[in-house]
N, C-alpha and C. Protein backbone atom coordinates (compact mmCIF):
# COMPACT_ATOMS: atom_id res chain seq x y z
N UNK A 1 77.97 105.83 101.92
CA UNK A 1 78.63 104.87 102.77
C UNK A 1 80.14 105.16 102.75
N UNK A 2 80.85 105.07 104.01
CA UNK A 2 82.43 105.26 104.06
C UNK A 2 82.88 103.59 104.55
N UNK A 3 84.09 103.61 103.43
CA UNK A 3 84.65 102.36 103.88
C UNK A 3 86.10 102.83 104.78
N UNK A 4 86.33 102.32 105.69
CA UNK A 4 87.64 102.93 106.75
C UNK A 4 88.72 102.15 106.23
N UNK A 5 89.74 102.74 105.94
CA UNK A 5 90.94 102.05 105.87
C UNK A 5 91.35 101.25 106.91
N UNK A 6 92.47 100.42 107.21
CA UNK A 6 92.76 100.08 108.45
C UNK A 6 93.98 100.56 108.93
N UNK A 7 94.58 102.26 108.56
CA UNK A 7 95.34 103.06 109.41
C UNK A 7 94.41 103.56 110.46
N UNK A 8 93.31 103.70 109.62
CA UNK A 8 92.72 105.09 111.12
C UNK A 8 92.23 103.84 112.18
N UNK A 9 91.81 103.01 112.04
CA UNK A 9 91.47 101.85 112.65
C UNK A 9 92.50 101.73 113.42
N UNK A 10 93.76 101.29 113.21
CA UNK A 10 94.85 100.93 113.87
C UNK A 10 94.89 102.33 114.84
N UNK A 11 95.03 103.40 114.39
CA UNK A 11 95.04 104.60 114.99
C UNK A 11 94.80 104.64 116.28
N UNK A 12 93.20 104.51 116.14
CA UNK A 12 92.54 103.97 117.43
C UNK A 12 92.84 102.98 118.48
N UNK A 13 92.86 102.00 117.51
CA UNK A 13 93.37 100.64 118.64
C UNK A 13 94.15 100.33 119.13
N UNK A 14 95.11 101.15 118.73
CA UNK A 14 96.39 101.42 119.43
C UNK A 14 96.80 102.57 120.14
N UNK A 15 95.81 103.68 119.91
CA UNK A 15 95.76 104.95 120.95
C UNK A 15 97.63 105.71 120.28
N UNK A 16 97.33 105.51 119.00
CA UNK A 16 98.69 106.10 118.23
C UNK A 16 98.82 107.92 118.39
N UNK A 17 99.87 107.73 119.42
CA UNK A 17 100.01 109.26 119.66
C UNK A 17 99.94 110.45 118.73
N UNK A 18 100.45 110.20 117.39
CA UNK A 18 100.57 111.27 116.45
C UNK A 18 98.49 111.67 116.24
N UNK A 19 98.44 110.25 115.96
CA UNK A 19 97.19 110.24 114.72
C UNK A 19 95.62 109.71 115.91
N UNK A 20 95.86 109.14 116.84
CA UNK A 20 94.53 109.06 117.40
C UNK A 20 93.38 110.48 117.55
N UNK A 21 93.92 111.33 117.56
CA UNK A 21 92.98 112.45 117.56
C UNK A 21 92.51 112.44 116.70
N UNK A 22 92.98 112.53 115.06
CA UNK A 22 92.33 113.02 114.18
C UNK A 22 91.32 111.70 113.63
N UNK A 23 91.83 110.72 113.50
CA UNK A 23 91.09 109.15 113.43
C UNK A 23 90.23 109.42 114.14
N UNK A 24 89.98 109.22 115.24
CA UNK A 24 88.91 109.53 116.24
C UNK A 24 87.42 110.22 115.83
N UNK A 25 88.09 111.75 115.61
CA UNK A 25 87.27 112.77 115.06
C UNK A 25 86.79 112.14 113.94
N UNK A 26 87.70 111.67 113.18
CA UNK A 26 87.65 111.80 111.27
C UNK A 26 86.41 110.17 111.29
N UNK A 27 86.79 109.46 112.07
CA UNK A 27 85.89 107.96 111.95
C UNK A 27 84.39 108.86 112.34
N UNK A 28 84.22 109.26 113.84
CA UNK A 28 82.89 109.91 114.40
C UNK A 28 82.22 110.94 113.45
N UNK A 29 82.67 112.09 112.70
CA UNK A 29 82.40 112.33 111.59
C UNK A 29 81.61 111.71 110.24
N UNK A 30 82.37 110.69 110.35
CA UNK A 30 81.97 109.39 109.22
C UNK A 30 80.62 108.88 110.05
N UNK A 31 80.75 108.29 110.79
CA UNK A 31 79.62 107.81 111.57
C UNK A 31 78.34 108.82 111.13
N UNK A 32 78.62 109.80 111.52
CA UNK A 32 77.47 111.06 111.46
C UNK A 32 76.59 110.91 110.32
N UNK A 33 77.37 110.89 109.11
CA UNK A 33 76.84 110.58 107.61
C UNK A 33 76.40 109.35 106.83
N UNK A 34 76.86 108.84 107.66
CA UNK A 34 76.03 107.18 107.59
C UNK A 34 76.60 105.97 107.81
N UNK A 35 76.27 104.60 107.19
CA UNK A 35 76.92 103.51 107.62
C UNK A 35 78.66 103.63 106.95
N UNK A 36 79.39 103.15 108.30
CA UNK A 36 80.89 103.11 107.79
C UNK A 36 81.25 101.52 107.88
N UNK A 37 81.94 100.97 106.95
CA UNK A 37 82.31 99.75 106.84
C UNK A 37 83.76 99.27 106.54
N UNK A 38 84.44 97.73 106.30
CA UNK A 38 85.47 97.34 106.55
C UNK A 38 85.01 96.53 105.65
N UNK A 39 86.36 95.92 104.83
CA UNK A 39 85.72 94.61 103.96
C UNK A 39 87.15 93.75 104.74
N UNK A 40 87.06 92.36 104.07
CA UNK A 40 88.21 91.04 104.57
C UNK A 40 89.53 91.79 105.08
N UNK A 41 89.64 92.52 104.15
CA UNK A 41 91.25 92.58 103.45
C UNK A 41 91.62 94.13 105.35
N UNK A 42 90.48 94.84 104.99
CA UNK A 42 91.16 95.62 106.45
C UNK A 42 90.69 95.34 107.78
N UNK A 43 90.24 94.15 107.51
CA UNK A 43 89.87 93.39 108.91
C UNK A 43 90.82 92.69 109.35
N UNK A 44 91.35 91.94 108.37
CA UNK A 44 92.77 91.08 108.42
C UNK A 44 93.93 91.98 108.88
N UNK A 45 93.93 93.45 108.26
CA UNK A 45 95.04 94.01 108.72
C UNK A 45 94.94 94.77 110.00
N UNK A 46 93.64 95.26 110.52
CA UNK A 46 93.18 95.42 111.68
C UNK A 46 93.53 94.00 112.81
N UNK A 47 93.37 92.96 112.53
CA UNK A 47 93.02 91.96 113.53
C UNK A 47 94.51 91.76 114.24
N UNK A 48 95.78 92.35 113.52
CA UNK A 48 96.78 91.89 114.61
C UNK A 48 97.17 92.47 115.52
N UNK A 49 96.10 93.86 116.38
CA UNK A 49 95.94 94.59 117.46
C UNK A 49 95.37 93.65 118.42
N UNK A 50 94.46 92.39 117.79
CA UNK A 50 93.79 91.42 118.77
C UNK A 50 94.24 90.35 118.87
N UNK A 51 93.95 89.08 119.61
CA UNK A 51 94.54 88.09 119.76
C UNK A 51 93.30 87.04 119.82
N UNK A 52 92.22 87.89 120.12
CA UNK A 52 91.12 86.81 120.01
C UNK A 52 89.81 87.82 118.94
N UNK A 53 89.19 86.74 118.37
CA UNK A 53 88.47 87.28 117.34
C UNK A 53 87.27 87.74 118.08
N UNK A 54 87.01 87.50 118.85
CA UNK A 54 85.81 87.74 119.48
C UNK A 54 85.93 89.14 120.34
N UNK A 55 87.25 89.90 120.62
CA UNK A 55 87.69 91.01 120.49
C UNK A 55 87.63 92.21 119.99
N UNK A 56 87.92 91.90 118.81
CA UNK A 56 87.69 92.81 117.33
C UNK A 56 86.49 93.04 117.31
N UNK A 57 85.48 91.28 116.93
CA UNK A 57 84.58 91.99 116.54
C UNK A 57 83.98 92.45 117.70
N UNK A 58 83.76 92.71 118.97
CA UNK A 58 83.42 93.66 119.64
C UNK A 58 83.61 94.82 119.87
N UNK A 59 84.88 95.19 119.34
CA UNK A 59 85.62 96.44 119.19
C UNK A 59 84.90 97.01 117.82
N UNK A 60 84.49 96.39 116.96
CA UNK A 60 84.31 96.92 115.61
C UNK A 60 82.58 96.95 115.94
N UNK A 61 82.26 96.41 116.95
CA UNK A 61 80.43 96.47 117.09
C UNK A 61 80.22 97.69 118.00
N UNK A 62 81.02 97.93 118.70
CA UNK A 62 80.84 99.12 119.56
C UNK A 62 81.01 100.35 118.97
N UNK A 63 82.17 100.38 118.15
CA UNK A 63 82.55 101.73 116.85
C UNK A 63 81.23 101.57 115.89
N UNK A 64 80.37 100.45 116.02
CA UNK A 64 79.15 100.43 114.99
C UNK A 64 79.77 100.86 112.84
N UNK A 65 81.02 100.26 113.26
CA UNK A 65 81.43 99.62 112.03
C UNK A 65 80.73 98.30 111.19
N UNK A 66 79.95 98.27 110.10
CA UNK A 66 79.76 97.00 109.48
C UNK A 66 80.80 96.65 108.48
N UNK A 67 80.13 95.44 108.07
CA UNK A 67 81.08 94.56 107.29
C UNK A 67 80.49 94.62 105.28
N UNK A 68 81.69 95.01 104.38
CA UNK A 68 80.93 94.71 103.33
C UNK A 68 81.80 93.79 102.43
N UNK A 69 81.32 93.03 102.05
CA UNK A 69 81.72 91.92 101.06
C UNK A 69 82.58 92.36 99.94
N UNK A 70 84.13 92.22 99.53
CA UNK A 70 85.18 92.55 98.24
C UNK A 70 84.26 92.28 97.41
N UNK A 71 83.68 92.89 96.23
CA UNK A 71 82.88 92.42 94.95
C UNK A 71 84.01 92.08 93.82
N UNK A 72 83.39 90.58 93.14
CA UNK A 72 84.20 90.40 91.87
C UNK A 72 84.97 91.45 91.22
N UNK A 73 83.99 92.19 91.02
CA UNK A 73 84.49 94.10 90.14
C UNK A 73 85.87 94.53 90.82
N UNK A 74 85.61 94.34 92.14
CA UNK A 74 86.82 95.23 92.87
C UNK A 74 88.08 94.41 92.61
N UNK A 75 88.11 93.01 92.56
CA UNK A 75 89.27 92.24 92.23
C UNK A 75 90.00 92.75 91.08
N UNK A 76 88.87 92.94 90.08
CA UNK A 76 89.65 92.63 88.53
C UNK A 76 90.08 94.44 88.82
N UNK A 77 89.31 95.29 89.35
CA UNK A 77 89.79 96.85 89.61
C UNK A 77 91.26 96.44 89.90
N UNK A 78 91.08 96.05 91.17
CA UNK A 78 93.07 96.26 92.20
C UNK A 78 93.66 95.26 91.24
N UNK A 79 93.51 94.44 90.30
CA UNK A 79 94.71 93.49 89.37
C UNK A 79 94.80 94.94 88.16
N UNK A 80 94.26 95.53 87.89
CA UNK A 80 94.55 96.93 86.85
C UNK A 80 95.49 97.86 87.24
N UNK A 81 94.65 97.98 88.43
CA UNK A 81 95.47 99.26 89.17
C UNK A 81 97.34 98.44 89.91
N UNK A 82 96.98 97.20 90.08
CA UNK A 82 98.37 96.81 90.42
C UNK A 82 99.63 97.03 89.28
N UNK A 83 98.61 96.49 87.72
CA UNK A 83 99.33 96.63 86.60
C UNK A 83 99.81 97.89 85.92
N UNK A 84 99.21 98.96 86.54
CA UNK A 84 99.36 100.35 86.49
C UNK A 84 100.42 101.09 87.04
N UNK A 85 100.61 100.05 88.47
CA UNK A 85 102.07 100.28 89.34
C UNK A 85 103.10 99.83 89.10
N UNK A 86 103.16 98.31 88.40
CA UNK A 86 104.06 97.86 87.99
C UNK A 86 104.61 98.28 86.52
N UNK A 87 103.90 99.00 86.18
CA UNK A 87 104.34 99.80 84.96
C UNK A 87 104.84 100.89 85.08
N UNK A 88 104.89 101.86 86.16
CA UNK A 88 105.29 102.88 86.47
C UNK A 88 106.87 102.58 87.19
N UNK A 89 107.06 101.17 87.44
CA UNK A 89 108.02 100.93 88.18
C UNK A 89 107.79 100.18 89.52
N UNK A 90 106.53 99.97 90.01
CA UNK A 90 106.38 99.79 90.77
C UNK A 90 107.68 98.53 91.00
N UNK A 91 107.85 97.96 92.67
CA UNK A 91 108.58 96.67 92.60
C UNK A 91 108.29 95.40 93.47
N UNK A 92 106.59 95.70 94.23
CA UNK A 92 106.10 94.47 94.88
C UNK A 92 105.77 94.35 93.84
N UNK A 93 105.80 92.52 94.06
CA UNK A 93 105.48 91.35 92.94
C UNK A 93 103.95 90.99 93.09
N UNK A 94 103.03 91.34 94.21
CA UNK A 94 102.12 90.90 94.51
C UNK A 94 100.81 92.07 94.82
N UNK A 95 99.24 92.24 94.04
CA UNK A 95 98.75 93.55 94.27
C UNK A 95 98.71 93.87 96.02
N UNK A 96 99.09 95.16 96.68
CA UNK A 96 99.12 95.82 97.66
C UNK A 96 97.61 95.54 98.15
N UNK A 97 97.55 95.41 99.61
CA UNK A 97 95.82 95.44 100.09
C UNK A 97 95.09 96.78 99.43
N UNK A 98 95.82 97.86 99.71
CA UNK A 98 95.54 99.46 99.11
C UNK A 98 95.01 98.96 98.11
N UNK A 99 95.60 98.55 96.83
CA UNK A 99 94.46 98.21 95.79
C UNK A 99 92.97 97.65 95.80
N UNK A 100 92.86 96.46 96.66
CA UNK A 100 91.79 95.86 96.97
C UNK A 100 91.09 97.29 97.24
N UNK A 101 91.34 97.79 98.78
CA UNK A 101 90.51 98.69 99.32
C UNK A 101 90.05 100.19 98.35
N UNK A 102 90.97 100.63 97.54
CA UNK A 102 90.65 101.41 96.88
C UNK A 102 90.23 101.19 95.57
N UNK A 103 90.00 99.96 94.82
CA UNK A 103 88.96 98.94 94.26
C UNK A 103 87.78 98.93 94.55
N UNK A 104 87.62 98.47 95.66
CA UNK A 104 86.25 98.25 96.33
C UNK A 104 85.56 99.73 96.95
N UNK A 105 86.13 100.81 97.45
CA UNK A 105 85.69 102.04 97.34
C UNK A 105 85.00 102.29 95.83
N UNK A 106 86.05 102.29 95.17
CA UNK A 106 85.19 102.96 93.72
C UNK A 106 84.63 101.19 93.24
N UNK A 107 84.87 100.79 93.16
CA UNK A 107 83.52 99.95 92.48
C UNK A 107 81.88 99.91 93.05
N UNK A 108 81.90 100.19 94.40
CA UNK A 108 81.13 100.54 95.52
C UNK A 108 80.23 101.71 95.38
N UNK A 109 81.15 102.76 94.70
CA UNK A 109 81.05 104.13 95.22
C UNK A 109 80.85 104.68 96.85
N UNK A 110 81.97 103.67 97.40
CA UNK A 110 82.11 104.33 98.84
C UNK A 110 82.84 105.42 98.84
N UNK A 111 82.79 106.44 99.81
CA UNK A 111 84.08 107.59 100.30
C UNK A 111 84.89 106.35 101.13
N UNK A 112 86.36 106.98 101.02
CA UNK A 112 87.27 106.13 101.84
C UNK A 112 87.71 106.89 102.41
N UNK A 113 87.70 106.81 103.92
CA UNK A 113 88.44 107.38 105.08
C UNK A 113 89.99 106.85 105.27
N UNK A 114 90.84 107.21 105.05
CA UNK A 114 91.83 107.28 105.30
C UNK A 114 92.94 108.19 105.59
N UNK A 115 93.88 108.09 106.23
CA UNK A 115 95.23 109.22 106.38
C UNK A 115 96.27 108.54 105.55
N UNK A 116 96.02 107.95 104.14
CA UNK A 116 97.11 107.58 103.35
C UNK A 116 96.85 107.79 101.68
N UNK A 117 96.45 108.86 101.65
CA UNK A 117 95.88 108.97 100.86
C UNK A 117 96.55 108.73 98.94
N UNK A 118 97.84 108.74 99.28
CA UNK A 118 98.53 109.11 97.98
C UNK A 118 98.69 107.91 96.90
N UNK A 119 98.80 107.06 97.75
CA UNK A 119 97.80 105.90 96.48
C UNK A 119 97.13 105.66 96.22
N UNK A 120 96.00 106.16 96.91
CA UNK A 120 94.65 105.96 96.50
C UNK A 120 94.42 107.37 95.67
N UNK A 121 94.75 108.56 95.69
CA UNK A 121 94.28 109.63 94.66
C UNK A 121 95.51 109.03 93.15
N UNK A 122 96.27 108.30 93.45
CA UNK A 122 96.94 107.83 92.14
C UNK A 122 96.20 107.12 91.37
N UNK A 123 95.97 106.22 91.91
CA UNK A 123 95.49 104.64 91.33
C UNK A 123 93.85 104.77 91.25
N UNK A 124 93.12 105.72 91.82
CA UNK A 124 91.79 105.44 91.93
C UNK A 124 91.51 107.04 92.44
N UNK A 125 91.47 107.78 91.19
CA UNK A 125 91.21 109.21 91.04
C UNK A 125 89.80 109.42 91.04
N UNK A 126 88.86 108.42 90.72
CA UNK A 126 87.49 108.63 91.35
C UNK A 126 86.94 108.60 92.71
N UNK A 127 87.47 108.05 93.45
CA UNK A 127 87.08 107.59 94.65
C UNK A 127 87.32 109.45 95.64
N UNK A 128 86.03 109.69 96.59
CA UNK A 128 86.15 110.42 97.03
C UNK A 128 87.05 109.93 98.80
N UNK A 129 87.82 111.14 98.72
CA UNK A 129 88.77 110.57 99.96
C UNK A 129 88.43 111.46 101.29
N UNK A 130 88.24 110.78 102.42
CA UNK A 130 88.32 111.77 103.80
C UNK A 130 89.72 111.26 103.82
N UNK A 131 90.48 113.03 104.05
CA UNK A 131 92.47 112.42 104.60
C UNK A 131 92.45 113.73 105.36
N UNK A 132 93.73 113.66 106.10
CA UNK A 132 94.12 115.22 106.78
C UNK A 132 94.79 115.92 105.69
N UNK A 133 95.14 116.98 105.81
CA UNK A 133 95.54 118.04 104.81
C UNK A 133 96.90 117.98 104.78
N UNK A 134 97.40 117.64 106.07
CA UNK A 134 99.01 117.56 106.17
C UNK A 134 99.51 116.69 106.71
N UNK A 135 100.35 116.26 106.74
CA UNK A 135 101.22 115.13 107.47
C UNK A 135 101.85 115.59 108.87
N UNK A 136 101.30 114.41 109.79
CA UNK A 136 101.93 114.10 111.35
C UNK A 136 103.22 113.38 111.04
N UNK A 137 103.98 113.46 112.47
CA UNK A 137 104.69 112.52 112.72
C UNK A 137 106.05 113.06 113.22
């Protein structure tokens, strides 16, 4: 199972000149190999491309995206991995969604599709990542 970040998401839904190609490809790919999903946390950050909910989720039923539930596990994961950042220096006061999502990948054992990859191979070195090789922009 691949859980999608909500860059490549945004990617799409916004027809983002740099990155819609490879999102595109990189989500349909995902598709190929099996169910791809979204939990709260990148639905919420997905949803301010829409204005009505009934939008999204049509947009997210047509991409044949499902939905999977944050597990307890993944919480207490992203409060570790937050404490891991703030020890390194980090200086948000509050854990990053990235934690949640790359929490819930490895507590899951989902692959995570994303093009942001560098906190998630920090903080959550198990989790297998779909990313591009190089940076747009």
């Amino acid at each position: 199972m691949v859980l999608v970040d909500s860059n490549v998401l945004l990617d799409i839904f916004t027809a983002d000149p740099d990155w819609l190609t490879w999102s595109q490809s990189a989500l349909a790919d995902a598709l190929l190999e099996g169910p791809v999903v979204i939990n709260q946390l990148v639905y919420a950050e997905v949803s301010v491309a829409y204005k009505q909910l009934a939008e999204l989720d049509a947009i997210l039923a047509r991409l044949k995206i499902q939905r999977a539930d944050l597990p307890w596990e993944a919480a207490h994961l992203a409060g570790q991995a937050f404490l891991s950042y703030r020890r390194k220096g980090g200086v948000k006061t509050s854990p990053l969604p990235d934690f949640y999502v790359g929490a819930h990948a490895q507590s899951a054992g989902f692959t995570l599709l994303t093009r942001d990859a560098s906190r998630y191979r920090t903080y959550f070195p198990k989790v297998r990542l779909i990313a591009p090789r190089t940076k747009r922009g």
